[in-house]
Each structure stands twice: as C-alpha cells, then as structure tokens.
Protein backbone atom coordinates (compact mmCIF):
# COMPACT_ATOMS: atom_id res chain seq x y z
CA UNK A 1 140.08 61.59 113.56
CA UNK A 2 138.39 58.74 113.33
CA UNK A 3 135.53 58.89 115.65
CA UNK A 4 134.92 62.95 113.90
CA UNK A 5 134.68 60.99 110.81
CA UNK A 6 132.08 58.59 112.02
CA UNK A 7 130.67 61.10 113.90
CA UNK A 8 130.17 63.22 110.63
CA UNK A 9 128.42 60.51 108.96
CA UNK A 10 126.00 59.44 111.25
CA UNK A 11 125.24 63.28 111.44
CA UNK A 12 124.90 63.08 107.51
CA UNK A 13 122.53 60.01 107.66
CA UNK A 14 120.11 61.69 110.12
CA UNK A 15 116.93 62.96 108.50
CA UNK A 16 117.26 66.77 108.60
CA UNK A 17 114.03 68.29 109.87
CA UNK A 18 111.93 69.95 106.83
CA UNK A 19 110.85 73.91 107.50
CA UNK A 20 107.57 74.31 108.62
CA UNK A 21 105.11 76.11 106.53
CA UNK A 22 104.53 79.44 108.01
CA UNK A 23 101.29 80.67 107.22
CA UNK A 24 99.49 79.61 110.86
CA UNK A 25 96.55 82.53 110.64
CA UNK A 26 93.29 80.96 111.11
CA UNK A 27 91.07 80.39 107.63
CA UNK A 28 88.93 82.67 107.05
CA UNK A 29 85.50 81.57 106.74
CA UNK A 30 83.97 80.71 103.06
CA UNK A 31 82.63 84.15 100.93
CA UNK A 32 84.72 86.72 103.34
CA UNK A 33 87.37 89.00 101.71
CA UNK A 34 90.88 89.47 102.68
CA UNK A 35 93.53 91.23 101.08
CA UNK A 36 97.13 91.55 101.66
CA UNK A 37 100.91 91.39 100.68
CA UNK A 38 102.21 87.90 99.47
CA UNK A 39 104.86 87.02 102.42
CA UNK A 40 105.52 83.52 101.13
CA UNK A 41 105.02 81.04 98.15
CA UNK A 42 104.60 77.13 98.78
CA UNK A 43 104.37 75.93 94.99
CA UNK A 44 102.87 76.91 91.49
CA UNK A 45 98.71 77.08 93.17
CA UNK A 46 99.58 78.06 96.90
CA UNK A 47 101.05 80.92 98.84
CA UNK A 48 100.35 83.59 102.04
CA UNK A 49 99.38 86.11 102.19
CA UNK A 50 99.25 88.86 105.37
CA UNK A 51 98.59 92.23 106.27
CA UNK A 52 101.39 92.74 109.00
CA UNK A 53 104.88 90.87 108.27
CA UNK A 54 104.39 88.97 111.55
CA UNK A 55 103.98 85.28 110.38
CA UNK A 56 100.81 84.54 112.85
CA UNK A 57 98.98 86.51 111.04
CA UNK A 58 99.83 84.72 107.26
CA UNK A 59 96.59 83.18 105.70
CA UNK A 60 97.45 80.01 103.29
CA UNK A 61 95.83 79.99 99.84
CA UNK A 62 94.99 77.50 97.38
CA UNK A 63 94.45 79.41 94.14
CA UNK A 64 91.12 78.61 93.49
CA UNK A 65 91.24 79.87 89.90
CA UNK A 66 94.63 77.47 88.84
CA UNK A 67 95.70 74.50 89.18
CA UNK A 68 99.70 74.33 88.69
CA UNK A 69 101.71 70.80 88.54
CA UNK A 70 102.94 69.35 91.52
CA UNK A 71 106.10 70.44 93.14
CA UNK A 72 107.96 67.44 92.74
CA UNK A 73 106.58 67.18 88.98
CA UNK A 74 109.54 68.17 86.31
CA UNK A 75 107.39 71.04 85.83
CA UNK A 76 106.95 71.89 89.11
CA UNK A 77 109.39 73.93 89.97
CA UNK A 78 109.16 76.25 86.99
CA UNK A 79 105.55 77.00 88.13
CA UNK A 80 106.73 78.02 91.65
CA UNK A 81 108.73 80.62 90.23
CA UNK A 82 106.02 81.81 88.24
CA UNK A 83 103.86 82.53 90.49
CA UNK A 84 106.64 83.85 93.11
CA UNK A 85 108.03 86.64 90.52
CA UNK A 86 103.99 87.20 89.86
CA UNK A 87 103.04 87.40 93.59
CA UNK A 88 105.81 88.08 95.83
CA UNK A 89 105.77 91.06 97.74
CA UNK A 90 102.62 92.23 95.38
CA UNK A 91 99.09 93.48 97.44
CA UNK A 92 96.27 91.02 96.56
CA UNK A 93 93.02 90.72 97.33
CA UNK A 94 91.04 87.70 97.98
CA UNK A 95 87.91 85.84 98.17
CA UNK A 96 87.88 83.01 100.60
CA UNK A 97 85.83 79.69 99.23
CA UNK A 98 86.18 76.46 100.99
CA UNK A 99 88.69 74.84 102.99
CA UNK A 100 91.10 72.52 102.06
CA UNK A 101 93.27 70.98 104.34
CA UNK A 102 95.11 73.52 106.60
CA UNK A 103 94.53 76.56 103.70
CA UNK A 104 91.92 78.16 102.29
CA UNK A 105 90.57 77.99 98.65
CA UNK A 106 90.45 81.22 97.33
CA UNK A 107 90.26 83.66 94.15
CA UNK A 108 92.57 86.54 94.03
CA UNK A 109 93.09 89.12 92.04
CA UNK A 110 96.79 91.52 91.28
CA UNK A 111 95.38 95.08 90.13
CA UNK A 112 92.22 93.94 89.70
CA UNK A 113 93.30 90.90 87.72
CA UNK A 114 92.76 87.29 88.60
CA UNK A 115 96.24 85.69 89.26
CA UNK A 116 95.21 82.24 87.13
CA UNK A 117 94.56 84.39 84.42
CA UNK A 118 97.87 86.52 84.79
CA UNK A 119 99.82 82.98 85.19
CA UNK A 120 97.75 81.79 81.93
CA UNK A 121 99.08 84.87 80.05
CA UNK A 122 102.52 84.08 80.91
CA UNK A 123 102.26 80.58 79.54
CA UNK A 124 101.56 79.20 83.01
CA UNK A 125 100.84 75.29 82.78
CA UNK A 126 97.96 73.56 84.51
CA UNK A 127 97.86 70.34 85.86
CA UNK A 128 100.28 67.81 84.06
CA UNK A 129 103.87 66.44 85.34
C-alpha cells in the first residue's frame, strides 16, 4: 500500500505533457485567400481553420483585425469563448498577411463580416489583462 501510495505521488509530481496545437498545414503565403470551417480555437485572436476535418490540413490564424487579451490574462478566458461560440464550426474566409511565428496573420470574414468587428459588437475586449 505503501509503495502504490508513493508510487501515486511521484506520478502526480511529473509534469504532464501539454496537447500539441493541431493546426500543422503549411502557411499560406502573404495576399492568397483561403477559406474554410473553424476546426479549432487556441485563444481570444487565434484559431484553424480547414477545408477537410483531417488535422494536416488545419491552417493557424492570428486575427489580423483583433487583438484579444492573453490567455492567461483574467480576461482571457472569456475572450476564448467568444470567439469559439462566434467561429466554431462556422465557414470563413480569409486573407493571408504575414507570418507570425508558426501561424499566419490574417483577416477573415463570417457572412461577409469581419470577425474583429463581429467580436467588437459583442462587447469583445482588446488588448488589456
């Protein structure tokens, strides 16, 4: 009982390894459109989106027309959501811009709406903690 205890612990005490983000498509290259169904949603300014479900073929954006708080901000997380219920599952198309990081910068637009607006218009937040 004793060793399953200590055992259990040092289990506990181990970092657990963090998920991978899963949008692995290659960028596409600045001024190109792509469009596509939001398969996944990082924080309140980046998500992927794909054609296909397969995940090779998810392209990560950087809204390039908002700038949410950070993740790990108190108002973070609240963002996120935002943009998930605005996004997820919904067909977007995109224009790519530069690169930053692994993800592209891009503007994209929900029924012909730019998604920084649509997050303004819901009282989306910029910047901040």
């Amino acid at each position: 009982m004793l060793l399953r205890l200590a055992l259990l612990s040092l289990a506990l005490a181990l970092p657990a390894k963090a998920l991978a983000d899963p949008c692995v498509a290659p960028l596409p290259a600045a001024s190109t459109s792509f469009e596509g169904v939001v398969r996944y949603v990082g924080d309140g300014d980046s998500l992927c989106v794909s054609t296909t479900s397969d995940p090779r073929t998810w392209i990560e954006v950087r809204l390039g027309d908002f700038s949410a708080p950070e993740l790990h901000s108190a108002a973070g997380p609240r963002a996120k959501a935002m943009l998930k219920d605005l996004t997820y599952g919904q067909y977007l198309t995109c224009r790519a811009g530069r690169q930053s990081y692994d993800r592209v910068v891009a503007r994209c637009r929900l029924n012909g709406a730019g998604v920084g607006d649509l997050l303004r218009a819901r009282g989306g937040v910029e910047g901040g903690n």
